[in-house]
Protein backbone atom coordinates (compact mmCIF):
# COMPACT_ATOMS: atom_id res chain seq x y z
CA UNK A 1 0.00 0.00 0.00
CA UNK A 2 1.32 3.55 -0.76
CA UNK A 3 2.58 5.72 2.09
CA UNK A 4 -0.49 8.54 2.22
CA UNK A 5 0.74 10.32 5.30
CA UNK A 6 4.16 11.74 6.11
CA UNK A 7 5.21 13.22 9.75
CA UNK A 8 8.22 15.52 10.02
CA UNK A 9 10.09 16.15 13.18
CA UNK A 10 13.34 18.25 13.32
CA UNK A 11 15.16 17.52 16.35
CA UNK A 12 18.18 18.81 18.08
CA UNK A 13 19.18 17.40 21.71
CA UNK A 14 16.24 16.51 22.58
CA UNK A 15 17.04 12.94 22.49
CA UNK A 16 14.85 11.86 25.95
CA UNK A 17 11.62 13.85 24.84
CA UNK A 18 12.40 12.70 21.76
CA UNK A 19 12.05 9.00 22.59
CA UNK A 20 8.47 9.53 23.44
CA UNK A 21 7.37 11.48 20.93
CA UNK A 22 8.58 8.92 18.73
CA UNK A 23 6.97 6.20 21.03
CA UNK A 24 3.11 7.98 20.25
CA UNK A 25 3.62 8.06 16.65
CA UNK A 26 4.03 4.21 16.85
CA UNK A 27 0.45 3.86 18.13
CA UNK A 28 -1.19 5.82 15.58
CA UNK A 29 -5.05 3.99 14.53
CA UNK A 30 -4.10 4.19 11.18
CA UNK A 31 -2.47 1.12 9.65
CA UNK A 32 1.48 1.54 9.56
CA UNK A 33 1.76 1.10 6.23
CA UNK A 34 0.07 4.30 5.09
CA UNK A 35 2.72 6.59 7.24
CA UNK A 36 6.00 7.14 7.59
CA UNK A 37 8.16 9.10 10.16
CA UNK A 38 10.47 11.45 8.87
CA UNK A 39 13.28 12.46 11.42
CA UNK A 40 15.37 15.57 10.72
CA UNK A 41 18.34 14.96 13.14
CA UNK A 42 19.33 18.90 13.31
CA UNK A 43 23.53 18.73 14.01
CA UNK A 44 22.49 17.32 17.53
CA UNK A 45 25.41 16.60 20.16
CA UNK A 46 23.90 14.54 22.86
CA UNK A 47 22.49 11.05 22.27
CA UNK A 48 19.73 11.35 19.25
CA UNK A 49 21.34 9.36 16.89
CA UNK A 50 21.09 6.31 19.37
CA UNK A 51 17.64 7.27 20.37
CA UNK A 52 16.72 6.86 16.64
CA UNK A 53 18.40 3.48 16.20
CA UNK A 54 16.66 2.34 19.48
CA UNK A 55 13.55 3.48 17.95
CA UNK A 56 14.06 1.46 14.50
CA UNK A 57 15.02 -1.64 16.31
CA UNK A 58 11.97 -1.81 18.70
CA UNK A 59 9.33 -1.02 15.40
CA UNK A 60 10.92 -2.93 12.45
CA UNK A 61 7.17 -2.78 10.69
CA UNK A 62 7.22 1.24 10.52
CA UNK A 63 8.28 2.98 7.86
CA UNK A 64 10.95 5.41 9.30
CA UNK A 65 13.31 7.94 7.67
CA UNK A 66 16.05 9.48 9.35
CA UNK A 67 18.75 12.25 8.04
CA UNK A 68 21.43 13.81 9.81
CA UNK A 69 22.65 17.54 8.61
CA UNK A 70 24.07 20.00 10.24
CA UNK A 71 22.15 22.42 12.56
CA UNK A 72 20.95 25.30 10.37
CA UNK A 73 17.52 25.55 12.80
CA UNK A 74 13.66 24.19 12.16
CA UNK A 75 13.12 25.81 8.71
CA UNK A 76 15.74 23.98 7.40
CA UNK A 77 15.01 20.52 8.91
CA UNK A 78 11.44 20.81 8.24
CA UNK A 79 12.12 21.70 4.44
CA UNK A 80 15.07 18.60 4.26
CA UNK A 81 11.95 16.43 5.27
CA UNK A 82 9.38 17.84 3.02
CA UNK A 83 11.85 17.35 0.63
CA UNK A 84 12.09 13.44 1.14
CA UNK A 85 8.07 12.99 1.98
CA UNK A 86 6.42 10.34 0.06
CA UNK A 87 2.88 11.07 1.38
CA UNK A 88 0.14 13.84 -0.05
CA UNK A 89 -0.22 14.84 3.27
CA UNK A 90 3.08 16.13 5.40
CA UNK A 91 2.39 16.51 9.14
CA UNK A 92 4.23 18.26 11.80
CA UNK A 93 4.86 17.83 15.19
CA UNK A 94 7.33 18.73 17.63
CA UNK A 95 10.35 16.50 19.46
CA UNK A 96 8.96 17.39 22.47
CA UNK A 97 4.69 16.82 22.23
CA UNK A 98 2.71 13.90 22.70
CA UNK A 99 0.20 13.54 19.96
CA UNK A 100 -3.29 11.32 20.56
CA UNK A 101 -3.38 7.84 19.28
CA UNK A 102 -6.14 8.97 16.12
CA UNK A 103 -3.90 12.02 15.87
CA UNK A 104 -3.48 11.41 12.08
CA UNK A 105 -6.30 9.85 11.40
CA UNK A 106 -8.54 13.11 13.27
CA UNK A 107 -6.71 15.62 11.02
CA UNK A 108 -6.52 13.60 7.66
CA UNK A 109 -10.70 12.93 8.46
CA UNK A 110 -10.74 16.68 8.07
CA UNK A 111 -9.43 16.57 3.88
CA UNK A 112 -12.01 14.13 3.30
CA UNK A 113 -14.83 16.59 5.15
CA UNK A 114 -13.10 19.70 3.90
CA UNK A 115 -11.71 18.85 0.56
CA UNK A 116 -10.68 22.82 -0.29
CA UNK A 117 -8.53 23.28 2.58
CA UNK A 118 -4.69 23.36 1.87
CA UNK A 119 -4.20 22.22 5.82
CA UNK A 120 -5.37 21.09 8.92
CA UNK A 121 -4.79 21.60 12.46
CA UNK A 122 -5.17 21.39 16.45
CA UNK A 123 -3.76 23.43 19.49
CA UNK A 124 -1.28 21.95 22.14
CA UNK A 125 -1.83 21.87 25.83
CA UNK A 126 0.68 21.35 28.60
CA UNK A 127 0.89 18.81 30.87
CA UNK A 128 -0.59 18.71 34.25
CA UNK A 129 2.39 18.68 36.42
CA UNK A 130 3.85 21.78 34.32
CA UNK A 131 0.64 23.63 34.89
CA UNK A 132 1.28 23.26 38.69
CA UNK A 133 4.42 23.86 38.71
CA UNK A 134 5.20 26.89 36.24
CA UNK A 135 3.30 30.01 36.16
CA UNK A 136 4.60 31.05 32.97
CA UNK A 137 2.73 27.64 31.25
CA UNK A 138 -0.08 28.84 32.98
CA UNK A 139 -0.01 32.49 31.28
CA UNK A 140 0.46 31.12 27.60
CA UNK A 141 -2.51 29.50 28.40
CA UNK A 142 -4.60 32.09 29.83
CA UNK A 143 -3.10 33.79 26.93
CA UNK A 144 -4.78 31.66 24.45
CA UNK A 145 -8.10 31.76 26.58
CA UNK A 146 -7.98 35.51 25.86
CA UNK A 147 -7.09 35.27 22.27
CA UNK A 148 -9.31 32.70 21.09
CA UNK A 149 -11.52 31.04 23.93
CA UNK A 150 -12.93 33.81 25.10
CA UNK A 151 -14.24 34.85 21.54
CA UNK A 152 -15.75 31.73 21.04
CA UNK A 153 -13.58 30.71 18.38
CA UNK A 154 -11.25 27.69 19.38
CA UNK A 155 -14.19 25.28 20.55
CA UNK A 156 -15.13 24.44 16.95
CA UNK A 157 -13.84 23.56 13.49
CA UNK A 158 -13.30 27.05 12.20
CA UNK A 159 -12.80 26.84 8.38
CA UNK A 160 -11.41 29.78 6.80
CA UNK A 161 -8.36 31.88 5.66
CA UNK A 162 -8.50 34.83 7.92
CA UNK A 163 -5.46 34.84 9.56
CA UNK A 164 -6.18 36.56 12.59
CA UNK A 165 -9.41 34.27 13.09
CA UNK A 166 -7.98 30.95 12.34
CA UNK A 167 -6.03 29.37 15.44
CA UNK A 168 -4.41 26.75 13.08
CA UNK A 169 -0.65 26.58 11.88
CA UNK A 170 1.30 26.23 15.48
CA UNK A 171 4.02 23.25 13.80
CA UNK A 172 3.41 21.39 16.93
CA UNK A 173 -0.15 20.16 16.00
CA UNK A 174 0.00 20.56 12.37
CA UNK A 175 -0.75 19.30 8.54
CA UNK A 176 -0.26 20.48 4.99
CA UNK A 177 -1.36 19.18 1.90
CA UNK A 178 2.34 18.01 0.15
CA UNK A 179 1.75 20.06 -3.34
CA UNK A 180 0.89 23.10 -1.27
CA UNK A 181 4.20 23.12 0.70
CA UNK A 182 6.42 22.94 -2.88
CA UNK A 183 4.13 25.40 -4.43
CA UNK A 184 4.91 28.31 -1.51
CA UNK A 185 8.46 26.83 -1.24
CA UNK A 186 8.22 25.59 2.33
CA UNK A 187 9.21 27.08 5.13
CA UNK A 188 11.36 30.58 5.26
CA UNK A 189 15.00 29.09 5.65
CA UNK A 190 16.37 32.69 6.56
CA UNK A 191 15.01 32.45 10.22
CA UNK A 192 17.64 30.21 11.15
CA UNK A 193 15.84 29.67 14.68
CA UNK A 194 12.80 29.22 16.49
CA UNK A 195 10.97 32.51 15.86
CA UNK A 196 6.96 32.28 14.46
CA UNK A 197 8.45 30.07 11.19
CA UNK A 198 4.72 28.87 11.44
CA UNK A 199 2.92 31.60 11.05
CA UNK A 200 4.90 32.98 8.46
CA UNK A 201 4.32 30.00 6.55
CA UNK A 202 0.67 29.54 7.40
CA UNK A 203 0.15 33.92 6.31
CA UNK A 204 1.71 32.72 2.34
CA UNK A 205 -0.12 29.77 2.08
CA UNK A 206 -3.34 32.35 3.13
CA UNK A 207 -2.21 34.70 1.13
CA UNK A 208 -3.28 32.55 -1.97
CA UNK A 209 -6.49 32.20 -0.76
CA UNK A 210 -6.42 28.63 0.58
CA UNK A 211 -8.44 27.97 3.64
CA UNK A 212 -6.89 26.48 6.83
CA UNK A 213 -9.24 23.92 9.11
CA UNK A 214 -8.63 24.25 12.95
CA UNK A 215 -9.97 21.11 14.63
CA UNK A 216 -9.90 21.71 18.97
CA UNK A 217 -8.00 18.52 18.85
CA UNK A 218 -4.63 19.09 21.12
CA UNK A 219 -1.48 17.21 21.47
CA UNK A 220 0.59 17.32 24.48
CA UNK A 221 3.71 19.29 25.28
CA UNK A 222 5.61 18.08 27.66
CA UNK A 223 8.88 20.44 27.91
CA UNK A 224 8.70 22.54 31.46
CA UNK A 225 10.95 26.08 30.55
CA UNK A 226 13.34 27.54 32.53
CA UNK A 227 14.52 31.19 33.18
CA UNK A 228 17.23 30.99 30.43
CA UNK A 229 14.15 29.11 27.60
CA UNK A 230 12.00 31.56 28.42
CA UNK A 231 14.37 34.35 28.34
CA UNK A 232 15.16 33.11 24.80
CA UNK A 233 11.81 32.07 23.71
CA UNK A 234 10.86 35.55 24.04
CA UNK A 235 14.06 37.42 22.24
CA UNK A 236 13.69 34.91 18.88
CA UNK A 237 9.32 35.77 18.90
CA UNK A 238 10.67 39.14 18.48
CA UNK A 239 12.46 38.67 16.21
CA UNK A 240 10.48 36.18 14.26
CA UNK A 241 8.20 39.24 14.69
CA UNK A 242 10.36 41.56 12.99
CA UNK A 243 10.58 39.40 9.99
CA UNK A 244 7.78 38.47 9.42
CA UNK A 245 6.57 42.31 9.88
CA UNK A 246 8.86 43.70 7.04
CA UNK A 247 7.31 40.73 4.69
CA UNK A 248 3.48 41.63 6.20
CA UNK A 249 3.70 45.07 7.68
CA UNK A 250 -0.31 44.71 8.59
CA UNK A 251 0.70 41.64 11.06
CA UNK A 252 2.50 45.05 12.87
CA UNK A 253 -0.46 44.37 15.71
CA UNK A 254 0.81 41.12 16.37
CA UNK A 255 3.99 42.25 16.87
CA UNK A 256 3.06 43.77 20.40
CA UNK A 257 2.82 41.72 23.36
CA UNK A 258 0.43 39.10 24.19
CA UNK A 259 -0.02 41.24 27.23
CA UNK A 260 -0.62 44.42 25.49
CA UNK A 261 -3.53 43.24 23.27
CA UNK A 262 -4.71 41.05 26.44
CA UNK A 263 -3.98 42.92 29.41
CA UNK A 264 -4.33 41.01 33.30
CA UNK A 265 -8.06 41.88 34.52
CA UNK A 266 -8.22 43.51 37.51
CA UNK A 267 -10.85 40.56 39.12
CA UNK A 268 -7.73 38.23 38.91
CA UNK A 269 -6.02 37.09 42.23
CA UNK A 270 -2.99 39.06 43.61
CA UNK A 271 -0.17 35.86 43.15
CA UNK A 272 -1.67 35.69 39.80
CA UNK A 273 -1.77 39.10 38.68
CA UNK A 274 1.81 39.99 40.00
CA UNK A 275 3.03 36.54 38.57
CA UNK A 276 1.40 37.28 35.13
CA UNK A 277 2.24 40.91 35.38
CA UNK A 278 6.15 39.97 35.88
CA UNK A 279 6.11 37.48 32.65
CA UNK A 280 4.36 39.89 30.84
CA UNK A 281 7.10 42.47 31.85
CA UNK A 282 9.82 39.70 30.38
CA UNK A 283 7.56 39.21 27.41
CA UNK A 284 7.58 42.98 26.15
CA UNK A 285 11.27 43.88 27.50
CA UNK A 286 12.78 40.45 25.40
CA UNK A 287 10.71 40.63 22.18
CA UNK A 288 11.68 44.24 21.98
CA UNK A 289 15.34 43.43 22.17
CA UNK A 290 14.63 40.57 19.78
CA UNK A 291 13.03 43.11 17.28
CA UNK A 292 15.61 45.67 17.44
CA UNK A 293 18.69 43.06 16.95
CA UNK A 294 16.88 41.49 14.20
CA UNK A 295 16.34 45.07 12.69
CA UNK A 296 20.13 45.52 12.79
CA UNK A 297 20.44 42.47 11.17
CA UNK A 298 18.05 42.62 8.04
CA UNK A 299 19.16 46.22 7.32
C-alpha cells in the first residue's frame, strides 16, 4: 500500500523527549503502512542518533526515515523532510509533544470533510504537572483563553483563511497538503531559529487564498521552561516578529505583546496578577530586544 501520510520532526538534543514522541507516533489507529516518520536529526550533540536506532530496532514494521545535517535551525530541517516525503499529506509535530493515538487519522478525516482546505490543524496543551508547577505555562494559556476562547472561536472547526481568526498553523499540531508546501516553497530558511516560522508560513499559504481547518484537537507538550528558555523564547518571537513584519507590515499588531492586546483583569487574584504581570514584563522587555537586533540584522 502507498505511504499517504508523512510526519516531520526536526530535532536537536532533545534525544529523551524525543524517545516519546517517537513512542506515540508508533500507536497511531491508522495502519502503519500508510505513514512514515520522517526524522530531521538537526547537528544534535547529545544522544539522538542512538535514540533513533533504538527506535528502529523496537518497530521494524514502521516505515521510518532518518537524516542527519548540520544544525541550520527548524526551517531547514522541516524543508530537508518535506523534501524526502512520500505522502500527499506532510504533518508536523514537535520532538517534544505527545500527539493522541487517532492524531493522524482526526486531522486527515478533516481533507475528506473539507476537501478545499490546503491544511489542517489542532492546538497543544501542557501537561498537568507543568501547569502546577510553572506560572509562565499557565499564562500562555490564559493567553490563548484571551485570544481565542474567550471569543468563542477555538471550541469548533473554524474553516477559513482569515489569519487573525484561524487558530491553526502552530508546527506542533499541524498538517499540509504536500503540493501546497512545494508550491509556496516551504518554510522561510532565513530564520535560522525558532521565531513564528509557522505563522509565516501559514500567512503565504493564506495569502493565496487557501483555507486552513482548525480542529480543537490538542497534542501534548511536555517540555517545562526555565529562566534561560524563556528568556530566549521571548528574544527569537521578536524577532520572528520583525521578519515576518517587514514581509506583512499589517501583522505590525501582532507584533506587540500578548499582554498588550490582552492585558491582566483587575478581578484576577494578587499571586496571579503579579506573577502574570512579571512574565508579561519579560515578554515585552525580550521581544523588543529581539526586534531591534533582528532590525540591525536585516538592514
Amino acid at each position: 500500500m502507498a505511504i499517504s501520510y508523512s510526519v516531520i520532526i526536526s530535532t536537536y538534543n532533545r534525544a529523551n523527549l524525543l524517545r516519546q514522541c517517537l513512542d506515540a507516533l508508533s500507536n497511531q489507529s491508522v495502519p502503519v503502512s500508510e505513514y512514515e516518520i520522517i526524522i530531521v536529526n538537526d547537528g544534535s550533540t547529545d544522544n539522538t542518533a542512538e535514540a533513533v536506532r533504538d527506535f528502529r530496532k523496537n518497530h521494524p514494521g514502521l516505515n521510518i526515515v532518518y537524516k542527519e545535517q548540520k544544525n541550520g535551525g527548524p526551517s531547514k530541517g522541516r524543508n530537508a523532510g518535506i523534501a524526502l516525503a512520500k505522502g500527499d499529506i506532510v504533518f508536523f509535530t514537535d520532538d517534544d509533544c505527545i500527539v493522541p493515538d487517532r492524531w493522524i487519522e482526526t486531522l486527515a478525516e478533516g481533507y475528506k470533510k473539507h476537501p478545499e482546505v490546503a491544511g489542517v490543524g489542532g492546538w497543544y496543551e501542557n501537561a498537568k504537572e507543568i501547569l502546577a508547577k510553572s506560572w509562565y505555562a499557565r499564562y500562555m494559556d490564559h493567553m490563548f483563553y484571551r485570544m481565542f476562547k474567550e471569543r468563542g472561536i477555538s471550541d469548533k472547526e473554524i474553516n477559513n483563511n482569515i489569519f487573525s481568526r484561524n487558530p491553526a498553523g502552530n508546527t506542533s499540531n499541524m498538517s499540509y497538503r504536500r503540493d501546497i508546501l512545494i508550491k509556496v516553497g516551504g518554510f522561510d530558511e532565513k530564520v535560522g531559529f525558532v521565531g513564528l516560522i509557522d505563522l509565516e508560513l501559514k500567512k503565504r499559504v493564506m495569502d493565496l487564498g487557501f483555507p486552513l481547518l482548525y480542529i480543537p484537537y490538542n497534542v501534548l507538550h511536555l517540555k517545562p521552561l526555565g529562566a534561560k528558555e524563556i528568556v530566549r523564547k521571548y528574544f527569537n518571537r521578536g524577532r520572528g516578529f520583525c521578519h515576518i513584519c517587514k514581509k506583512n507590515p499589517e501583522l505590525f499588531y501582532y507584533y506587540n505583546p500578548y499582554s498588550v492586546r490582552y492585558p491582566v483583569k483587575k478581578h484576577e487574584n494578587a499571586r496571579k496578577k503579579f506573577s502574570f504581570r512579571f512574565i508579561s514584563f519579560t515578554e515585552s522587555l525580550f521581544q523588543r530586544l529581539g526586534w531591534y537586533y533582528q532590525t540591525m540584522l536585516e538592514k
